[in-house]
Protein backbone atom coordinates (compact mmCIF):
# COMPACT_ATOMS: atom_id res chain seq x y z
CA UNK A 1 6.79 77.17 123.93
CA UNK A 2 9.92 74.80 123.47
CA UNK A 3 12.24 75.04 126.12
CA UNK A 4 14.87 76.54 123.17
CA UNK A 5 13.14 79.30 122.78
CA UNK A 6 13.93 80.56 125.92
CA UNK A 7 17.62 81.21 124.96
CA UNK A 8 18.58 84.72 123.18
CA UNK A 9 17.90 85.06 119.94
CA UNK A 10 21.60 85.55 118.88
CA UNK A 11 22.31 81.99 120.21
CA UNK A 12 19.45 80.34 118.35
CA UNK A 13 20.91 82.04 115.03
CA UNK A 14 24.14 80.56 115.28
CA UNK A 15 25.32 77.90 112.63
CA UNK A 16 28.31 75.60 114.33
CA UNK A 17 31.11 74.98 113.16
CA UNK A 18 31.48 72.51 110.76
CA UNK A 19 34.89 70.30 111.00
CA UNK A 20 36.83 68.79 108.38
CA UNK A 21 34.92 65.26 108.13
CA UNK A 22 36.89 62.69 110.41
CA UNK A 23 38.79 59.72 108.83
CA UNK A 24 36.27 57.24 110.98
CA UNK A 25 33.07 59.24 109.61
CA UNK A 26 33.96 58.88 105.90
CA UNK A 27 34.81 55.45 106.20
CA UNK A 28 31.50 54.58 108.14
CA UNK A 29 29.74 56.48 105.09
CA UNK A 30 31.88 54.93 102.41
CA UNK A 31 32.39 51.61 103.93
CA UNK A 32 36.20 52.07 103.33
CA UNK A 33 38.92 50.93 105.29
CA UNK A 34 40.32 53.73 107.77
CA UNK A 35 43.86 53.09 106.99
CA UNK A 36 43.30 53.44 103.20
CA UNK A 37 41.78 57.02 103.51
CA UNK A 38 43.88 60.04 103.60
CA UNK A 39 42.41 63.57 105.06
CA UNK A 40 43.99 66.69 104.05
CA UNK A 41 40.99 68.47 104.73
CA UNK A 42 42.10 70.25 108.70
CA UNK A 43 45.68 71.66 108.05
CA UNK A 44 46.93 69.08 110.60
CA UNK A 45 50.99 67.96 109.95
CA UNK A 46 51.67 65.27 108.32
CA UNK A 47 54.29 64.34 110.18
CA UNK A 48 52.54 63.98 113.57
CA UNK A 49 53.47 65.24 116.67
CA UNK A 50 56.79 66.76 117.89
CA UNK A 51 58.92 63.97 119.27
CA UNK A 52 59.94 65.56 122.24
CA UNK A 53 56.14 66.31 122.99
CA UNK A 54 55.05 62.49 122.76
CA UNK A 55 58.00 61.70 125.32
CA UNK A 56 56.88 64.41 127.65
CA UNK A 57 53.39 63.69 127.10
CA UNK A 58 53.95 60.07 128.31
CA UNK A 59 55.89 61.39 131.26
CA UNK A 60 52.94 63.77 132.16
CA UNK A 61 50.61 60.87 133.07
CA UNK A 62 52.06 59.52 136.14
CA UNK A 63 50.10 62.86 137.61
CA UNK A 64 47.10 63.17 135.78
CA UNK A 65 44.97 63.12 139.21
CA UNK A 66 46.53 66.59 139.87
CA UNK A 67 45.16 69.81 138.23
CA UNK A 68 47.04 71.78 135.59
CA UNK A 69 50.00 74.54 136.19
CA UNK A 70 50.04 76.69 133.65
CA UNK A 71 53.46 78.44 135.16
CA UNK A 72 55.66 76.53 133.11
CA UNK A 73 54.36 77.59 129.66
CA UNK A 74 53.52 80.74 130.40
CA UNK A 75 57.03 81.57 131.63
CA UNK A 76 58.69 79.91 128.61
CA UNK A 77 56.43 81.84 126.12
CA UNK A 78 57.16 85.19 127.94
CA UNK A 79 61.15 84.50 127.35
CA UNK A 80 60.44 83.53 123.78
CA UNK A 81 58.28 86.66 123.01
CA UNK A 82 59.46 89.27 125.29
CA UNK A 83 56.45 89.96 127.34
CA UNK A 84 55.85 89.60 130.66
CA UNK A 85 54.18 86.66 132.20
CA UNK A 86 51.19 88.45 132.66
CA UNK A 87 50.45 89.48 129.09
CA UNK A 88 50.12 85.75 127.92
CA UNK A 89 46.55 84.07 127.74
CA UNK A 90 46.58 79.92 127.37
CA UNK A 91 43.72 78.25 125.54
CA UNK A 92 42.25 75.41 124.59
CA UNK A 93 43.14 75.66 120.76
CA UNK A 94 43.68 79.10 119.79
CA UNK A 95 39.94 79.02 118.97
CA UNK A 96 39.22 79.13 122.51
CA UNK A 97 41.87 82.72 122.78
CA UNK A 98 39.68 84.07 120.42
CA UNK A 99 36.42 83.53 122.41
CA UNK A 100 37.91 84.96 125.21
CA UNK A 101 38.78 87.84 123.41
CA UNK A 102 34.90 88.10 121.75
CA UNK A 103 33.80 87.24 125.37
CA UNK A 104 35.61 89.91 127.36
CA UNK A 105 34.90 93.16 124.44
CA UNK A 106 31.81 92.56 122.63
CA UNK A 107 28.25 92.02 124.13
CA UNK A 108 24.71 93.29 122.55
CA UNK A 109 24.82 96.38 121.02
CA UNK A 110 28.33 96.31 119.85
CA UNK A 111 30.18 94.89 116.78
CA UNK A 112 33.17 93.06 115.16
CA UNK A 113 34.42 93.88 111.74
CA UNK A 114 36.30 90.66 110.07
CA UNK A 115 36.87 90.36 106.38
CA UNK A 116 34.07 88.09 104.59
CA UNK A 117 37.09 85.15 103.23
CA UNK A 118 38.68 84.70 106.53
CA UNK A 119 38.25 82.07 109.58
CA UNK A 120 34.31 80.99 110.32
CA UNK A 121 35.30 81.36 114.17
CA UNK A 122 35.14 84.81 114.17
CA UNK A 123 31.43 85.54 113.47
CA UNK A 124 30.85 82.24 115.58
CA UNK A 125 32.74 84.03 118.28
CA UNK A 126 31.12 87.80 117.85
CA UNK A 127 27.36 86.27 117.75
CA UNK A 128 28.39 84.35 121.00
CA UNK A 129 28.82 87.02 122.83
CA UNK A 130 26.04 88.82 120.97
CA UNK A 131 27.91 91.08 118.86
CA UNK A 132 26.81 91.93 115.40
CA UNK A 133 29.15 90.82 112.42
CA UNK A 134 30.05 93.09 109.87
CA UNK A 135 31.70 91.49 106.90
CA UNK A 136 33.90 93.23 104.41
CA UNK A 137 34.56 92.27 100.55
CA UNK A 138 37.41 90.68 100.30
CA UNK A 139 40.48 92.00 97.98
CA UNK A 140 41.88 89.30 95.91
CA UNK A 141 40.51 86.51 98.35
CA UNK A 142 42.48 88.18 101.53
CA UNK A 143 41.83 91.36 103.60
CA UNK A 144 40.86 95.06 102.09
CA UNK A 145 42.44 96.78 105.41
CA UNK A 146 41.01 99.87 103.82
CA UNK A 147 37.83 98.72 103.33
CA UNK A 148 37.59 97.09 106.61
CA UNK A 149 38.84 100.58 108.52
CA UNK A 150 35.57 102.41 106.88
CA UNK A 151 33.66 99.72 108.04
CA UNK A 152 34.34 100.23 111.93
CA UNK A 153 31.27 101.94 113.40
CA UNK A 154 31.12 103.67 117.00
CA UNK A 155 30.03 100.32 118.46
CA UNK A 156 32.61 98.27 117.16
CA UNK A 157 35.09 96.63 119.57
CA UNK A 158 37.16 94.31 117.60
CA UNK A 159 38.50 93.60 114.54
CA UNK A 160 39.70 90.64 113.25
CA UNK A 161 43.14 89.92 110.94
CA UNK A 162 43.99 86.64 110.27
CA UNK A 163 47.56 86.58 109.04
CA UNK A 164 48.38 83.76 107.04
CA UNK A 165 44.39 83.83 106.34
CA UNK A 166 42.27 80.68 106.72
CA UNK A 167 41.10 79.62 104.25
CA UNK A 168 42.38 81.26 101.41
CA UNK A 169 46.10 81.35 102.55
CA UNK A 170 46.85 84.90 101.53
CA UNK A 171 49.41 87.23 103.41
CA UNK A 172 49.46 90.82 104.29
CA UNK A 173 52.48 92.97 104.21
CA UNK A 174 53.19 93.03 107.94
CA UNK A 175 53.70 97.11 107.00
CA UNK A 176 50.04 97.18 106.26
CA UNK A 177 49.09 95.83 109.49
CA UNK A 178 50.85 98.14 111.16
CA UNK A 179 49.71 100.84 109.32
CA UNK A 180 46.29 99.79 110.39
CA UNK A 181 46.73 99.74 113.55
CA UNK A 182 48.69 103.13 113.80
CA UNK A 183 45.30 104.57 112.16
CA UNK A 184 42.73 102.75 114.35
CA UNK A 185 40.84 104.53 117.49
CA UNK A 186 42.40 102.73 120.43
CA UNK A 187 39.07 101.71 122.06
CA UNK A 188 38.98 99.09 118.93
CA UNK A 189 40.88 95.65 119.72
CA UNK A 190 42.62 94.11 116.94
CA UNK A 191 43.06 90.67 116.77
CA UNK A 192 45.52 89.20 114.70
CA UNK A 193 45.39 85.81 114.33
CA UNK A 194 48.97 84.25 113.55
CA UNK A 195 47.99 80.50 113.89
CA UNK A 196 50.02 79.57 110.52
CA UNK A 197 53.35 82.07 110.91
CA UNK A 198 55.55 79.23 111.42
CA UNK A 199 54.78 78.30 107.97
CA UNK A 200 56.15 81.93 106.56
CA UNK A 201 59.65 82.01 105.07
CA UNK A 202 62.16 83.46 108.09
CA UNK A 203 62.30 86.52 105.31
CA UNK A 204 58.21 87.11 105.60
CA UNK A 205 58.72 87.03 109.23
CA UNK A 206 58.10 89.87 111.75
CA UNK A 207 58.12 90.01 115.25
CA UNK A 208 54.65 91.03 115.99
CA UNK A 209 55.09 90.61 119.29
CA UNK A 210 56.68 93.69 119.98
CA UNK A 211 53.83 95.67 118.53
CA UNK A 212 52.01 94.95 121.79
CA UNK A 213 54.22 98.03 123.77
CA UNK A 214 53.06 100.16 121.14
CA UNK A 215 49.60 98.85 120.38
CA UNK A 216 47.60 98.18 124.09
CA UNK A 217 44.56 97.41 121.13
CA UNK A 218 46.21 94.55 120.09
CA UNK A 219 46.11 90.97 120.90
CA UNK A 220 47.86 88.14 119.01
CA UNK A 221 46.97 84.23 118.99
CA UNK A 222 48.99 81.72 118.03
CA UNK A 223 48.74 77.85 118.01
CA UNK A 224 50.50 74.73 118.66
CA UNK A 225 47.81 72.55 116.44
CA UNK A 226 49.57 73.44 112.92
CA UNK A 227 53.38 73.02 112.49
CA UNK A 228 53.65 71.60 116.25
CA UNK A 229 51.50 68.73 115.54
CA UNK A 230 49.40 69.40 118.53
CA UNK A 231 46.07 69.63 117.63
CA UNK A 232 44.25 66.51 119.12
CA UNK A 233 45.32 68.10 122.66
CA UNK A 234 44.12 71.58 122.15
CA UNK A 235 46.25 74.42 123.07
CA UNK A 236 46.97 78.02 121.86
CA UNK A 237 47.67 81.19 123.33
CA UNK A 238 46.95 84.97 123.23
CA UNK A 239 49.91 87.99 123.61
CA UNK A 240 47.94 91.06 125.02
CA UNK A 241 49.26 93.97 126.95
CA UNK A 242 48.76 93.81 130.53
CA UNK A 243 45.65 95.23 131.03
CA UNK A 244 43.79 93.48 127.84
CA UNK A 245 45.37 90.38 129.10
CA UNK A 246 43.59 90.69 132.64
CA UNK A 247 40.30 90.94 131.34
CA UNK A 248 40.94 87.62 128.98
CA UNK A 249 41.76 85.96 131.91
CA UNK A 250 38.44 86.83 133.80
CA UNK A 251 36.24 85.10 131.76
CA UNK A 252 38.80 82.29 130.90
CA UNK A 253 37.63 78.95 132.47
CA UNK A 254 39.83 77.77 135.15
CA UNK A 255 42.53 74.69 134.27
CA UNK A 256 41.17 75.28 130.86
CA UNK A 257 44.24 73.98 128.98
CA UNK A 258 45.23 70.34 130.55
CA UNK A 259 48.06 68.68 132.22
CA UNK A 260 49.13 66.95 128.66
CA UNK A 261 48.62 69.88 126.72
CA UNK A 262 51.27 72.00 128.82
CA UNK A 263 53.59 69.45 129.03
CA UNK A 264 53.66 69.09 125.20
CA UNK A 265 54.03 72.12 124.34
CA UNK A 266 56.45 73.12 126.55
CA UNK A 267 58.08 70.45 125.23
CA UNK A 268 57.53 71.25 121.15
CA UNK A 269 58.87 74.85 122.00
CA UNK A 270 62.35 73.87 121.82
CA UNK A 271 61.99 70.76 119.58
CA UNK A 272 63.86 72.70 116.23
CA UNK A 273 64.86 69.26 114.26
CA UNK A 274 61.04 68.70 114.45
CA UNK A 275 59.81 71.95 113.50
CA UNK A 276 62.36 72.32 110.74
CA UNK A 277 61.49 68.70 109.29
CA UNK A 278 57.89 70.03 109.18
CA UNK A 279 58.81 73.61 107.53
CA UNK A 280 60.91 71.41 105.16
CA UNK A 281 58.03 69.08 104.13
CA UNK A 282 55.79 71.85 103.73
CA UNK A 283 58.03 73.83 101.43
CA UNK A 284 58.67 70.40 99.54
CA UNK A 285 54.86 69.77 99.11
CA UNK A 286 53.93 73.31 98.43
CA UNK A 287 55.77 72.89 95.35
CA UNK A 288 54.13 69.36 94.46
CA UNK A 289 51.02 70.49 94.68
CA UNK A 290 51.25 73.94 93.05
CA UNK A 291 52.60 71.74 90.16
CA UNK A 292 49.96 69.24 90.01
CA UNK A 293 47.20 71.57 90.10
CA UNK A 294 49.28 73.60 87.00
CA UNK A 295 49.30 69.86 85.24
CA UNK A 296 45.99 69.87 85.46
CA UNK A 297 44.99 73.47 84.36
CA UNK A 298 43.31 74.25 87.85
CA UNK A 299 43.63 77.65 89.52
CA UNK A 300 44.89 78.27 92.77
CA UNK A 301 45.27 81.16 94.95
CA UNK A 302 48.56 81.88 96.22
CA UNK A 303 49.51 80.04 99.72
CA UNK A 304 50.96 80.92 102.51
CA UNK A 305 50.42 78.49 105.07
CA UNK A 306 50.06 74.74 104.69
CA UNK A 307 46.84 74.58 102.73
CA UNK A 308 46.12 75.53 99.15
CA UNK A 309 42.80 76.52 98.27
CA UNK A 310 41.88 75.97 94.05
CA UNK A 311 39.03 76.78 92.24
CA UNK A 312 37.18 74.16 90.51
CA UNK A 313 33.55 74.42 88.05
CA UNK A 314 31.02 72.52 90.35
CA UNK A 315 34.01 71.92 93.66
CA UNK A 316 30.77 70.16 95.59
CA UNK A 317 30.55 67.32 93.11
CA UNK A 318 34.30 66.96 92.67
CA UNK A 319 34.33 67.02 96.65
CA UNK A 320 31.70 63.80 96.65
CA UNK A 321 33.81 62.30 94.11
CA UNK A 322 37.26 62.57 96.07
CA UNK A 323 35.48 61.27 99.15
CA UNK A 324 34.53 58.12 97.29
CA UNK A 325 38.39 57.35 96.60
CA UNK A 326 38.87 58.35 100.19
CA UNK A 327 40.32 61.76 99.98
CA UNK A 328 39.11 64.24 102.66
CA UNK A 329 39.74 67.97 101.43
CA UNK A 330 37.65 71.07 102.17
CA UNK A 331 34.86 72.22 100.80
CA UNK A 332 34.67 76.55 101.24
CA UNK A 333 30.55 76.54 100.36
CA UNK A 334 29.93 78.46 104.13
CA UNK A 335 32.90 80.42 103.32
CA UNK A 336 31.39 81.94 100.66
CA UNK A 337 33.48 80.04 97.93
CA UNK A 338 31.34 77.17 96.73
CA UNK A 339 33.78 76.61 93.33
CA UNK A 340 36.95 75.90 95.78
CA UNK A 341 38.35 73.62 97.59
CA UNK A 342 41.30 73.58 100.18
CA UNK A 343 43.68 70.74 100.55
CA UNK A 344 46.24 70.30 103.40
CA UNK A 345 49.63 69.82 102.61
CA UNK A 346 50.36 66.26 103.00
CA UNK A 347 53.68 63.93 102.79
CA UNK A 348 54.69 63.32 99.40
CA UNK A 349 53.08 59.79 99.38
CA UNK A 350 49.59 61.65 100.22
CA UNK A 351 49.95 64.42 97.88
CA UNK A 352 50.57 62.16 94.93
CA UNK A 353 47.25 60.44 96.07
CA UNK A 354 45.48 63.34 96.32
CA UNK A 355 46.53 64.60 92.74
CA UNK A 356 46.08 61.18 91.44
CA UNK A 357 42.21 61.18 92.70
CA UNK A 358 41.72 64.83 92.04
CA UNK A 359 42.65 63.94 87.96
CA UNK A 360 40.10 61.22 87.69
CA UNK A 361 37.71 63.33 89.66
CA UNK A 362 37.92 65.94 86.97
């Protein structure tokens, strides 16, 4: 008997996650030069970091031999979303806020209900912890809420809403949600997974935050990775009422979020030039995009975060033929979408390339 074998069964019959392909790994492939290649294939920004981030990141390292104090973030997310300090959950990434949520609610014998279009963590996360995954047709590429109530069973313990979704960047009526959750047993957790709001127009906005007094179910992540330009330091965080929040925290490695990552984000909180130069560039190449793929008779689903996902006839062979000009986008095969592919909303320069290679792909 291999020594694998010895691990549970719902381990062994996990797939892992499969990244956007890394600037250095294409050009090793490709033999291309890495500064010719452009990768719009992760939903990163463009733009980089927040400046105000790098400067307290560099400021940070005098005390890297001392472990991390979360305090600092914790108490400046609990002004910014009205909770107390003890109903906010740090992670590394918000990836790691939702395995802490799968961690501390499902276990053998008990299930999660996500919808079958949406973020690959989520089954990743439920089989984890041995949960089964029940997967719901999606409704026009994003979630069938109704659908996905009649789906929750006795044993099921979460449910998860990803809102933008990832990766087909639709967007539920924040009234829906909360419908949902008014109509859900409260010994079913919702997670609702926010990690693109800061992408959504000011008027598609709500404060979800506040649905945590009314909803004890209810946990929300967010991330700094996407409009905060944070992703290469890995940090995210969970709003959860009191109680849920506890329970997070038991299983949550200790100092899992480091000494950099706090200090940047604390840092990115308050850094509005920043964020609004990102929101602006976003909006700008939303629009270039939209209109490229229109010029060239592709469809596209509507988008909502900074991604668009498009459908193409054979997207796998277009894919091999972008990488070969050096253009990283997404193929959505494990998603369930094997005609689409996702691109990241670049800076204008990397757009045009992107269009540029996608027409002579084509």
């Amino acid at each position: 008997m291999s020594i694998a074998e010895l691990a549970p069964p719902y381990i062994r019959a996990i797939s892992p996650y499969q990244p956007g392909k890394p600037i250095t790994e294409l050009a090793r492939e490709m033999g291309l030069a890495v500064e010719g290649i452009v990768k719009l294939a992760s939903n990163e920004n463009p733009l980089g970091m927040s400046p105000r981030a790098r400067t307290a990141v560099l400021a940070t390292i005098a005390g890297l031999e001392r472990y991390p104090d979360q305090f600092d973030l914790v108490a400046a997310l609990a002004e910014r979303t009205g909770l107390a300090q003890g109903q906010i959950v740090l992670g590394n990434g918000s990836n790691d806020v939702l395995d802490l949520a799968a961690r501390a609610f499902l276990a053998p014998g008990r299930s999660s209900v996500f919808s079958r279009h949406a973020f690959a963590v989520y089954p990743l996360a439920t089989m984890s912890a041995g949960g089964e995954c029940i997967a719901v047709a999606a409704r026009d590429f994003g979630h069938d809420l109704a659908a996905m109530r009649a789906a929750v069973r006795p044993d099921t313990r979460i449910v998860w809403i990803a809102n933008p979704n990832n990766p087909t960047g639709t967007l539920l009526p924040h009234k829906e949600i909360e419908s949902f959750l008014e109509g859900l047993p409260r010994d079913v957790l919702v997670v609702l997974d926010e990690a693109y709001n800061e992408y959504l127009p000011p008027a598609q906005r709500q404060d979800t935050a506040a649905w945590v007094s009314r909803f004890p179910n209810l946990v929300i992540t967010r991330t700094f990775s996407k409009i905060y330009g944070l992703a290469g330091l890995r940090i995210g965080y969970g709003l959860a009422s009191t109680e849920v929040a506890d329970l997070m925290q038991r299983v949550r490695q200790p100092f899992n979020v480091n000494s950099l990552a706090l200090a940047a984000a604390v840092a990115a909180l308050d850094d509005h030039v920043f964020l609004a130069e990102s929101f602006d560039n976003n909006r700008r190449g939303m629009e270039q995009l939209v209109a490229g793929l229109k010029r060239l008779g592709l469809e596209h689903i509507p988008a909502h975060g900074n991604f668009i996902t498009f459908r193409l006839g054979d997207a796998a062979a277009v894919n091999q033929k972008l990488l070969r000009q050096g253009v990283i986008v997404r193929p959505l095969g494990n998603y369930g979408m094997p005609e689409h592919l996702r691109v990241t909303i670049g800076t204008e320069t990397e757009n045009a390339r992107f269009l540029a290679a996608l027409a002579k792909s084509l």
